[in-house]
Each structure stands twice: as C-alpha cells, then as structure tokens.
Protein backbone atom coordinates (compact mmCIF):
# COMPACT_ATOMS: atom_id res chain seq x y z
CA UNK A 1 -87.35 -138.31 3.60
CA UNK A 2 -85.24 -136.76 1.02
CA UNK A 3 -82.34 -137.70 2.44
CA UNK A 4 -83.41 -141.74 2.31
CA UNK A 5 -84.79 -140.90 -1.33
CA UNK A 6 -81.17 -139.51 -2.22
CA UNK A 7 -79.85 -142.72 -0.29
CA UNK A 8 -81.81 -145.39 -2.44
CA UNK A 9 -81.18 -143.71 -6.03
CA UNK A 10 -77.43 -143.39 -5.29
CA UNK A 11 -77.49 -147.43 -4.04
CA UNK A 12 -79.51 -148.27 -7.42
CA UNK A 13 -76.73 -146.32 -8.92
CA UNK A 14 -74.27 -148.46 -7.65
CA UNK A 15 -75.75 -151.38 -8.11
CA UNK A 16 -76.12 -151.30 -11.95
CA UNK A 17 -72.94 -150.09 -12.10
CA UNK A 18 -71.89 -153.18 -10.48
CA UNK A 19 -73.62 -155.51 -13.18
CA UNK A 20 -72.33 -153.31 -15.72
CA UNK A 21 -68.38 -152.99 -16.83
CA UNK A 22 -66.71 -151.33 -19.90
CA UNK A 23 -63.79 -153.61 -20.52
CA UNK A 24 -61.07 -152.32 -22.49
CA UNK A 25 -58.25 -154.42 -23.91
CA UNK A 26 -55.61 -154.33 -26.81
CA UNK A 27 -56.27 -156.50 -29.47
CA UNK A 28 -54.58 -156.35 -33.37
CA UNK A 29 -56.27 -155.95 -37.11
CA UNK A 30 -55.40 -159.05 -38.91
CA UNK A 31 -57.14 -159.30 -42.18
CA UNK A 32 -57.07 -163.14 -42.40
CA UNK A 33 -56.52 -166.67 -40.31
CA UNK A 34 -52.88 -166.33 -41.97
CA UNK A 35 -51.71 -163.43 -40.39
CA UNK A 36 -52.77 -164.58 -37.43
CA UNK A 37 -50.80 -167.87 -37.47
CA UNK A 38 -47.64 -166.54 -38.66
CA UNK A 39 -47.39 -163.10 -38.06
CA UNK A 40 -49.76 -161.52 -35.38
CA UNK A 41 -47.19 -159.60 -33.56
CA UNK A 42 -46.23 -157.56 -36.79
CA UNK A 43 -49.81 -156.45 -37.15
CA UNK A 44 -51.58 -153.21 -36.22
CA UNK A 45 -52.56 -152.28 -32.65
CA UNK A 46 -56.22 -151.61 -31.87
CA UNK A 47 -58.05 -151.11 -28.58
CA UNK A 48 -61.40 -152.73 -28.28
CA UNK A 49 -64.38 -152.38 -25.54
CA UNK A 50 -67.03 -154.36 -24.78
CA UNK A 51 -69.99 -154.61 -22.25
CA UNK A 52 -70.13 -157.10 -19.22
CA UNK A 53 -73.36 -157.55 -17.32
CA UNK A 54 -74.27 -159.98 -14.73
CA UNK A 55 -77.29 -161.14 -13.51
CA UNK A 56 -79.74 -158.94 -11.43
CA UNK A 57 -78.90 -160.67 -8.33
CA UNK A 58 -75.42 -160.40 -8.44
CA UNK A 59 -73.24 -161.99 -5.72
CA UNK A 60 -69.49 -160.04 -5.08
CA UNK A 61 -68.76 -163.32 -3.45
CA UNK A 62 -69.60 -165.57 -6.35
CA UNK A 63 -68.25 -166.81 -9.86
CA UNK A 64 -70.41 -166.90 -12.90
CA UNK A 65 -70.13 -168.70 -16.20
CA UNK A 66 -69.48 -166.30 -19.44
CA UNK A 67 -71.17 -166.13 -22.39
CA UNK A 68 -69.74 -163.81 -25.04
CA UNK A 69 -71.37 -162.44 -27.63
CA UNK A 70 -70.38 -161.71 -31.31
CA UNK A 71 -72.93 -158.77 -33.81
CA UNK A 72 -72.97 -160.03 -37.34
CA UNK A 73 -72.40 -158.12 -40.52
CA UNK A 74 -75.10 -155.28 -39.31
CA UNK A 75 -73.64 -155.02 -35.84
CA UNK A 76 -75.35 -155.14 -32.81
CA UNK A 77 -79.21 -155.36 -33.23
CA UNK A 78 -82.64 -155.89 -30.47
CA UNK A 79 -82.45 -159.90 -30.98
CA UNK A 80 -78.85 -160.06 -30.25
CA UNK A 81 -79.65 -157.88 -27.30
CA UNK A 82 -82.76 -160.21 -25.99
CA UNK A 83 -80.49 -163.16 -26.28
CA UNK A 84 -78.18 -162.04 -23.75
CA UNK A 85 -80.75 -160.61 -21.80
CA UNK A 86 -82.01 -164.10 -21.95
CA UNK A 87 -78.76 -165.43 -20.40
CA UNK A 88 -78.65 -163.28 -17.98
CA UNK A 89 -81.47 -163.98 -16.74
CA UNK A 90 -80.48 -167.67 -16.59
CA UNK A 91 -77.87 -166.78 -13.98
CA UNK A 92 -75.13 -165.96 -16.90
CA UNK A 93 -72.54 -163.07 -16.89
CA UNK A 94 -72.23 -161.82 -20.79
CA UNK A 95 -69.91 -160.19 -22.69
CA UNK A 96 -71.02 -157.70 -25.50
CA UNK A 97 -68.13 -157.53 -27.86
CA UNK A 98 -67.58 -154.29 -29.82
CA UNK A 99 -65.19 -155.26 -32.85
CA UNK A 100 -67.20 -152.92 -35.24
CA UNK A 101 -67.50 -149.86 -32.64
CA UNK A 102 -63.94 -149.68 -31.35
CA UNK A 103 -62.90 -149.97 -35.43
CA UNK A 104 -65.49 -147.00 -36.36
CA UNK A 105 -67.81 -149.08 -38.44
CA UNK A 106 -71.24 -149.27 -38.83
CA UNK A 107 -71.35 -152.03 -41.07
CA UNK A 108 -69.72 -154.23 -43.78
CA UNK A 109 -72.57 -155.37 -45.60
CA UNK A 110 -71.35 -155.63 -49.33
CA UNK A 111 -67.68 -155.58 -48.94
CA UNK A 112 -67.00 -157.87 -45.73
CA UNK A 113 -63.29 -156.18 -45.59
CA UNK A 114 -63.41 -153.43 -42.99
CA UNK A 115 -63.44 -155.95 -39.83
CA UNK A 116 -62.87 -159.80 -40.62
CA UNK A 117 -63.48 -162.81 -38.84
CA UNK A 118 -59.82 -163.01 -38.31
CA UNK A 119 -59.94 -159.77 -36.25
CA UNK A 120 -63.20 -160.72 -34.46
CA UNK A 121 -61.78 -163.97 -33.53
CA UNK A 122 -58.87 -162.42 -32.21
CA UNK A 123 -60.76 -160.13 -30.38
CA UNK A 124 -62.85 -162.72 -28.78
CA UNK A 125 -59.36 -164.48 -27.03
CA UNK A 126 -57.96 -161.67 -25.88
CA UNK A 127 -61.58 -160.31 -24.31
CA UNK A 128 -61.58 -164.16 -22.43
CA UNK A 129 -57.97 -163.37 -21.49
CA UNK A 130 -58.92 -160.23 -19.81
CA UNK A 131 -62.24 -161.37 -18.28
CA UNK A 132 -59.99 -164.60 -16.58
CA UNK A 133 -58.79 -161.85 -14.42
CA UNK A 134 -61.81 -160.96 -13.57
CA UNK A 135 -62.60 -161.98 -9.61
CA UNK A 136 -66.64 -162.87 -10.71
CA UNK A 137 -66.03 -164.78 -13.97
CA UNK A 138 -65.69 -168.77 -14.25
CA UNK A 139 -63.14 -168.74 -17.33
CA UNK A 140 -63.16 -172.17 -17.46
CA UNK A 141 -66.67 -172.26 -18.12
CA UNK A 142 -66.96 -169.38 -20.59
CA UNK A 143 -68.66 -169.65 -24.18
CA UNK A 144 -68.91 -168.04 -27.30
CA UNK A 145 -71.99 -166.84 -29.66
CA UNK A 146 -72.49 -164.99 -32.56
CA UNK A 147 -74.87 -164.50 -35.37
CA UNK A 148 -73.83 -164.41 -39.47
CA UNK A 149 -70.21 -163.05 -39.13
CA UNK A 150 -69.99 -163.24 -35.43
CA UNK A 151 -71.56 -167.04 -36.46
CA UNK A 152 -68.50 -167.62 -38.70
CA UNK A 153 -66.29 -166.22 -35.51
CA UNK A 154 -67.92 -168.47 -32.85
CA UNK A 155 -67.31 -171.22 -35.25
CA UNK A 156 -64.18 -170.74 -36.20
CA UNK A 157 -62.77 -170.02 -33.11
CA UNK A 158 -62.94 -173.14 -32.60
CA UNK A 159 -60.15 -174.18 -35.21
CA UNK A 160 -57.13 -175.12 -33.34
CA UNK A 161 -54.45 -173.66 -35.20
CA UNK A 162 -55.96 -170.39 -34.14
CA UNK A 163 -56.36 -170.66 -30.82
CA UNK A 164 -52.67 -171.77 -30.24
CA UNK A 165 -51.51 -168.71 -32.29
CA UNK A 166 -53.22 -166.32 -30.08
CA UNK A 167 -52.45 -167.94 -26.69
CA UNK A 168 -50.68 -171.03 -26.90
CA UNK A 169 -54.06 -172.26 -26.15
CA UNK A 170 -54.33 -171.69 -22.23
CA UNK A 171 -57.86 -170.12 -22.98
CA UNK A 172 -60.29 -171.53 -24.36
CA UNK A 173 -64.20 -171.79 -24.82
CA UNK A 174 -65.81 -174.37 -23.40
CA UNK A 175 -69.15 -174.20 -25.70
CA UNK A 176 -69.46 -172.43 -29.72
CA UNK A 177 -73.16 -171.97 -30.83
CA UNK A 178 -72.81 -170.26 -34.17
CA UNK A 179 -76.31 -168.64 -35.71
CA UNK A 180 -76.53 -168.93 -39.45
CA UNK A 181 -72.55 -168.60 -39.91
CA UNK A 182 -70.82 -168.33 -42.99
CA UNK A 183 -69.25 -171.73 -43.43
CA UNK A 184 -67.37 -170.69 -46.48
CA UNK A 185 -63.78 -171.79 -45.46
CA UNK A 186 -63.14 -175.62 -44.94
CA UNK A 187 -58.91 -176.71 -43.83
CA UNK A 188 -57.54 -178.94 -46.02
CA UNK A 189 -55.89 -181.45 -46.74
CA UNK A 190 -57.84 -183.17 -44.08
CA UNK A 191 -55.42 -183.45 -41.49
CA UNK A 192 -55.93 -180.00 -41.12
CA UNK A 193 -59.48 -180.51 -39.61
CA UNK A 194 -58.41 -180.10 -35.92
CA UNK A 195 -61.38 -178.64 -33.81
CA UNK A 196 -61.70 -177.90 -30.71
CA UNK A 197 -63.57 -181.21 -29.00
CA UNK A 198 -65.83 -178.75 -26.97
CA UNK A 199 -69.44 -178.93 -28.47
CA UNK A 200 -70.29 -176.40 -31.67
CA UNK A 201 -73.91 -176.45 -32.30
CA UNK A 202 -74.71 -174.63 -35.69
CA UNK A 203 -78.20 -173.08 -36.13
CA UNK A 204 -79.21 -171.93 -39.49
CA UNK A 205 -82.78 -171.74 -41.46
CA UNK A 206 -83.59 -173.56 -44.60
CA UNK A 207 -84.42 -170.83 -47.24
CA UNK A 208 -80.81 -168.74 -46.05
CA UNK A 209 -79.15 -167.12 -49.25
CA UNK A 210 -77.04 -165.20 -47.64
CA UNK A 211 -75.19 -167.92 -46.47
CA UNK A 212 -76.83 -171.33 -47.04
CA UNK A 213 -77.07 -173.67 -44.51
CA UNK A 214 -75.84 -176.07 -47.35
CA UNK A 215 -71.95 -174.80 -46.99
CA UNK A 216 -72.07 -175.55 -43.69
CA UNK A 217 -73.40 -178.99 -44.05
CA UNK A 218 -70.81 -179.32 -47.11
CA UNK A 219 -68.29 -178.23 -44.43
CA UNK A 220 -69.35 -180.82 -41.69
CA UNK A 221 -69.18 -183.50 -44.68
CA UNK A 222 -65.46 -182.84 -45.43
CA UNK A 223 -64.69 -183.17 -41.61
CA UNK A 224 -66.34 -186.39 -41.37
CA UNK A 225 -64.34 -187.77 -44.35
CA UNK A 226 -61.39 -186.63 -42.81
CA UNK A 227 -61.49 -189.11 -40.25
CA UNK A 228 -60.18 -186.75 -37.39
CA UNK A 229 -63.10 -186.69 -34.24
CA UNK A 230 -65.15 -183.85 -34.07
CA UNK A 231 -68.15 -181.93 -31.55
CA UNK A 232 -70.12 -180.08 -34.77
CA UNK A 233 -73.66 -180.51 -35.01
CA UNK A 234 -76.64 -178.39 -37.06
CA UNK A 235 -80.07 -178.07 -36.37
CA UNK A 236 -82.05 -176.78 -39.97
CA UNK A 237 -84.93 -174.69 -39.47
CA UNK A 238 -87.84 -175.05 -42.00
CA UNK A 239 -88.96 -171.97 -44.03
CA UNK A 240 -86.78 -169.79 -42.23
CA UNK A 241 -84.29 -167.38 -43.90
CA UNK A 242 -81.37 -165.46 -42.64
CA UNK A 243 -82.05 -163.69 -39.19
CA UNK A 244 -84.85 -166.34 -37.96
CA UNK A 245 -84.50 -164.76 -35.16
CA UNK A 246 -85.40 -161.12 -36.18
CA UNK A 247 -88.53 -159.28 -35.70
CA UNK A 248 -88.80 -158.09 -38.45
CA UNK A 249 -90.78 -158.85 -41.84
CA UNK A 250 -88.21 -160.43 -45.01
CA UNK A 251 -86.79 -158.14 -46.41
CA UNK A 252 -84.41 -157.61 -49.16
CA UNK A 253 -80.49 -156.16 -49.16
CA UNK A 254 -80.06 -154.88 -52.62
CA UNK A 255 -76.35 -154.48 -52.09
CA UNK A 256 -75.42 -157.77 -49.72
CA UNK A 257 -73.97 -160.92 -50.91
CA UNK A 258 -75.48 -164.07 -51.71
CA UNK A 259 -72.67 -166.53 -51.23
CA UNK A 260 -74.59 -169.83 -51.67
CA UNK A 261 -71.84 -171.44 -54.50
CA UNK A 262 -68.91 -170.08 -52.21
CA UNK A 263 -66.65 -172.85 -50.89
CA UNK A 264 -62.67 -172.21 -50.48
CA UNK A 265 -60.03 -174.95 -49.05
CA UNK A 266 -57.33 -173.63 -46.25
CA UNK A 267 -54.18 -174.95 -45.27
CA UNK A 268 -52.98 -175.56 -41.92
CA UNK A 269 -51.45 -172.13 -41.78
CA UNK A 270 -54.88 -170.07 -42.58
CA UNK A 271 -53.89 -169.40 -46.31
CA UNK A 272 -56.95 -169.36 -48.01
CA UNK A 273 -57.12 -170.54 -52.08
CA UNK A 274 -59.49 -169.83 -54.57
CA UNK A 275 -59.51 -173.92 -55.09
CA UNK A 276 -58.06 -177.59 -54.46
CA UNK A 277 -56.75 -176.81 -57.91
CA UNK A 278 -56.01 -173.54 -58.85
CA UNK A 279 -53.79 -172.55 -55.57
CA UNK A 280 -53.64 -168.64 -55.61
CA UNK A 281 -53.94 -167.27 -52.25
CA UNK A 282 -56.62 -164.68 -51.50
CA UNK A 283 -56.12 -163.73 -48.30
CA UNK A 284 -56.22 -159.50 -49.20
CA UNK A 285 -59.23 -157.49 -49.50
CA UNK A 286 -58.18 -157.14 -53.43
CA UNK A 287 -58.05 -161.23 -53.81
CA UNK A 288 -60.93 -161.71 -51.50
CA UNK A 289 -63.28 -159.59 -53.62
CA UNK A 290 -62.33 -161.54 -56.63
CA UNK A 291 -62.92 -164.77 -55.77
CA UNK A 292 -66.15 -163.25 -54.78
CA UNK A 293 -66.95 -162.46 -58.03
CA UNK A 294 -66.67 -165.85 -59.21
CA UNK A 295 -69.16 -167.46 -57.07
CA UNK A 296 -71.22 -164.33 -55.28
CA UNK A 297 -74.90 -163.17 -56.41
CA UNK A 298 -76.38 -160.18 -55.03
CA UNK A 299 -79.75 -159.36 -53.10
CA UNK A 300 -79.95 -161.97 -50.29
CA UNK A 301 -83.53 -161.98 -48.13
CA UNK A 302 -83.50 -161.68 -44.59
CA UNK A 303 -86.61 -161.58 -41.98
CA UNK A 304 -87.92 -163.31 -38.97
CA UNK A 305 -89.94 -166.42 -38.55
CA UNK A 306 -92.14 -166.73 -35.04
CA UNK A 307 -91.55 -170.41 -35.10
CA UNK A 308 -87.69 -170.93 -35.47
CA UNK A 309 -86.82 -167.56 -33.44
CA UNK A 310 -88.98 -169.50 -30.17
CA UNK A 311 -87.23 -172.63 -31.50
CA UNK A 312 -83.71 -170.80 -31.46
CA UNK A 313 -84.13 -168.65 -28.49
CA UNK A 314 -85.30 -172.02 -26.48
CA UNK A 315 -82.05 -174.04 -27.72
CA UNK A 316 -79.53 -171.35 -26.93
CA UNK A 317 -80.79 -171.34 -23.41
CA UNK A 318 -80.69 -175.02 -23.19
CA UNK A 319 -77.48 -175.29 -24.83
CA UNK A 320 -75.55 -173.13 -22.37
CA UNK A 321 -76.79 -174.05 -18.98
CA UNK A 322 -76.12 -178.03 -20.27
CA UNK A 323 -72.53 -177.01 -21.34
CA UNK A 324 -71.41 -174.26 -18.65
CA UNK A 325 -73.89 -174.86 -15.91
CA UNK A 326 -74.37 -178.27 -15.56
C-alpha cells in the first residue's frame, strides 16, 4: 500500500511538473522604442524567466494556443493570476512573464524608469521566440495581455516598427487585449500609424486617473485621421476606475501618477518629443521625468468594481478563444 501511495504522489509530481515550465531566455534593457529601432544590439544583456502552464488535461501529443501575460506597474497581483487561470481552463497554455523579477524590482510606481515598456515589449518577442520552439505551443496562434504597463506593452507591441526591429517580424501575435493601458505615446506624422492588422481590443473604466481612458480614445482618433487601416477597438466601463478588475476596495496611491493631460507624438524611429512643436527628445529617464512634470498630477484612485471585473473577465475569455481558437 505504501508502495502504490509513493507511486501516485511521485506521478502527481510529474504531472504538474509537466504543466509547469521555467523558461529562461536572453533578452536586453532598452529604455525607450528608440533604442530598440536603431540600436538594440548595443544595449545591455539581461536574462529573463517566466512561467508556462498548460491546461489540467494536458496532451504530450497536442499543440495549444498561447496567451502571454504582462504585470502592470505593481507587478504580478491575484486578478492577473485568476485571468490566466481562467485561460487555462479554457484549454489555453499561458505564459507568466517576469520583466520586473528577473530585473530585481518590486515596483515602479512613481518613477516608471526602472523597467519600461520598451524592455517589456522586448521581452515579450523574444519569450514568443523561445516558446515557437516549444513542441506543445501553436506560435502562430499565440496572444498577448497585460494590465496598466503590461496594457501599454500588449498595445504597443503591436506597432510595426517594433516588431521588425526585434525579429524582422517572423513572430508575431495574433491577438493584443490591453487592460486600462497607458495610451500616452501616439506616431506621428501619420504615416507612422502602422499597426499590426491583428485585432487590439482596449479595456479601460470610465473614472481611470491614472491613465484615462480619454488618451486612448485621443490615440484611436489620430489613427483614424491618419487614413492608414487599423484592428483597435475600446470597450468603456461605467463607474469603474483603474484596476476594475481588482478585489479590492478604491483606494488611493499618494505617490503614483495621474497622467490624464499626458499626450506625446513619436516618429517612425521611436523618438519620443515633448510636442508637435517644441521637438526635444525625451527618451532618458532625466527627460522623461520632465515632461512629466509638465502634464502629471499625483494621487491617482484605484479599486475594483463587481460589475466591470465580471464584464472584463467574460470578454477576455471570449476574446481569445474567437481570435486563437476559433
């Protein structure tokens, strides 16, 4: 009896092991889009992990959509968490990307420096590169999720003169559902609006200060005038704030940014300006928390809201198995 006891735990061993994987990959710590575009291979080295899990009833035999996953400005937290539980559940492999961990950060609420978007984004294409050699992962049918700065990364990625900088663009995601993103960065001239055709489905609450749902309607606006085709669409959710999808009641972050009159044009090669007029670059921490100054509050309110975080959690399920499933 003890011997079949012994047999069972070490086969339950196994078997989570199996839907669990540390992935480790190289990646770089580009500060902005910019460095990026014209001169990733010059930047510093960094190795990165992350988490992949598959479903409970994992098949050795079988390929399985991706969905990777992005933490926001507070890294990982419970909701985050339940969301990919969530797609698991719905038959979905998931990636949990640590950009924050693997950098030794906790968080970069009230300086947004310490790990960027650009090196998030980065990370993110060079996790899908090492997952497409993965025998149980569908990289063709991989997407990408994130929530506040992981929001801004799944959006982002999106933008075409990045993902041809990192790899020429042989990978790509095949679905972007930002959640409340920071839509504070908007190419121009306008021919520099090329997206990614795959749908982007931006989800963001009404009452957000942190970052208002407003920028990225603003942002959506300038794309449309542009002219040049697009897959972006938003869905508002009424009396919610930032982190809907939180249990937890509003609350206030003395020392976070409110960025709600924060709007800055990029070129075509990720240089970011402080305006369509005045033309100085601010793509260093130094610059960055300048411009900041100029159009940042501080104090922003975040906390759940039952209704939008059933509304949200029902949407990102339907979102993914339409796009990578279906």
């Amino acid at each position: 009896m003890k011997e079949i006891l012994l047999v069972l735990i070490f086969s339950q061993i196994i078997a989570q092991e199996a839907l669990n994987e540390t992935i480790i990959f190289e990646s770089r710590n580009p500060f902005s889009f910019e460095e990026i575009i014209t001169d990733l291979d010059n930047q510093e080295k960094q190795t990165i992990f992350g988490i992949l899990t598959f479903p409970d009833n994992f098949d050795k035999e079988s390929k399985y959509p991706i969905i990777i996953g992005v933490a926001g400005s507070l890294n990982w937290g419970p909701h985050h968490l339940k969301y990919l539980e969530m797609y698991n559940e719905l038959g979905f492999a998931t990636f949990q990307l640590h950009s924050f961990d693997s950098r030794d950060i906790d968080t970069t609420v009230g300086s947004q420096v310490e790990v960027t978007t650009a090196m998030m984004i980065l990370d993110s294409y060079l996790a899908l590169e090492t997952l497409s050699e993965h025998p149980n992962i569908d990289i063709n049918k991989a997407g990408i999720t994130g929530w506040s700065l992981g929001g801004a990364v799944s959006l982002y990625s999106a933008w075409i003169p990045l993902v041809n900088s990192i790899n020429n663009g042989k990978y790509k995601f095949a679905a972007h559902l930002p959640i409340y993103p920071g839509c504070l960065i908007y190419p121009f001239p306008g021919e520099a609006m090329i997206f990614s055709q795959a749908p982007i489905h931006i989800l963001f609450g009404e009452l957000d200060n942190w970052v208002p749902a407003t920028a990225c309607t603003n942002f959506i606006d300038k794309i449309d005038q542009s002219g040049l085709p697009h897959n972006i669409d938003i869905t508002i959710y009424e009396n919610a704030h930032h982190s809907f999808d939180r249990e937890m009641e509003l609350t206030k972050l003395e020392h976070g940014y409110t960025l709600g009159d924060c709007f800055f044009p990029m070129n075509n090669e990720g240089t970011i300006f402080f305006s369509e007029f005045w033309k100085i670059p601010i793509n260093n921490p130094s610059m960055q928390k300048l411009a900041l100054l100029t159009c940042a509050g501080r104090g922003p309110i975040m906390g759940g809201n039952d209704v939008a975080r059933e509304k949200s959690f029902k949407f990102a399920a339907d979102f993914f198995t339409n796009h990578l499933k279906n």
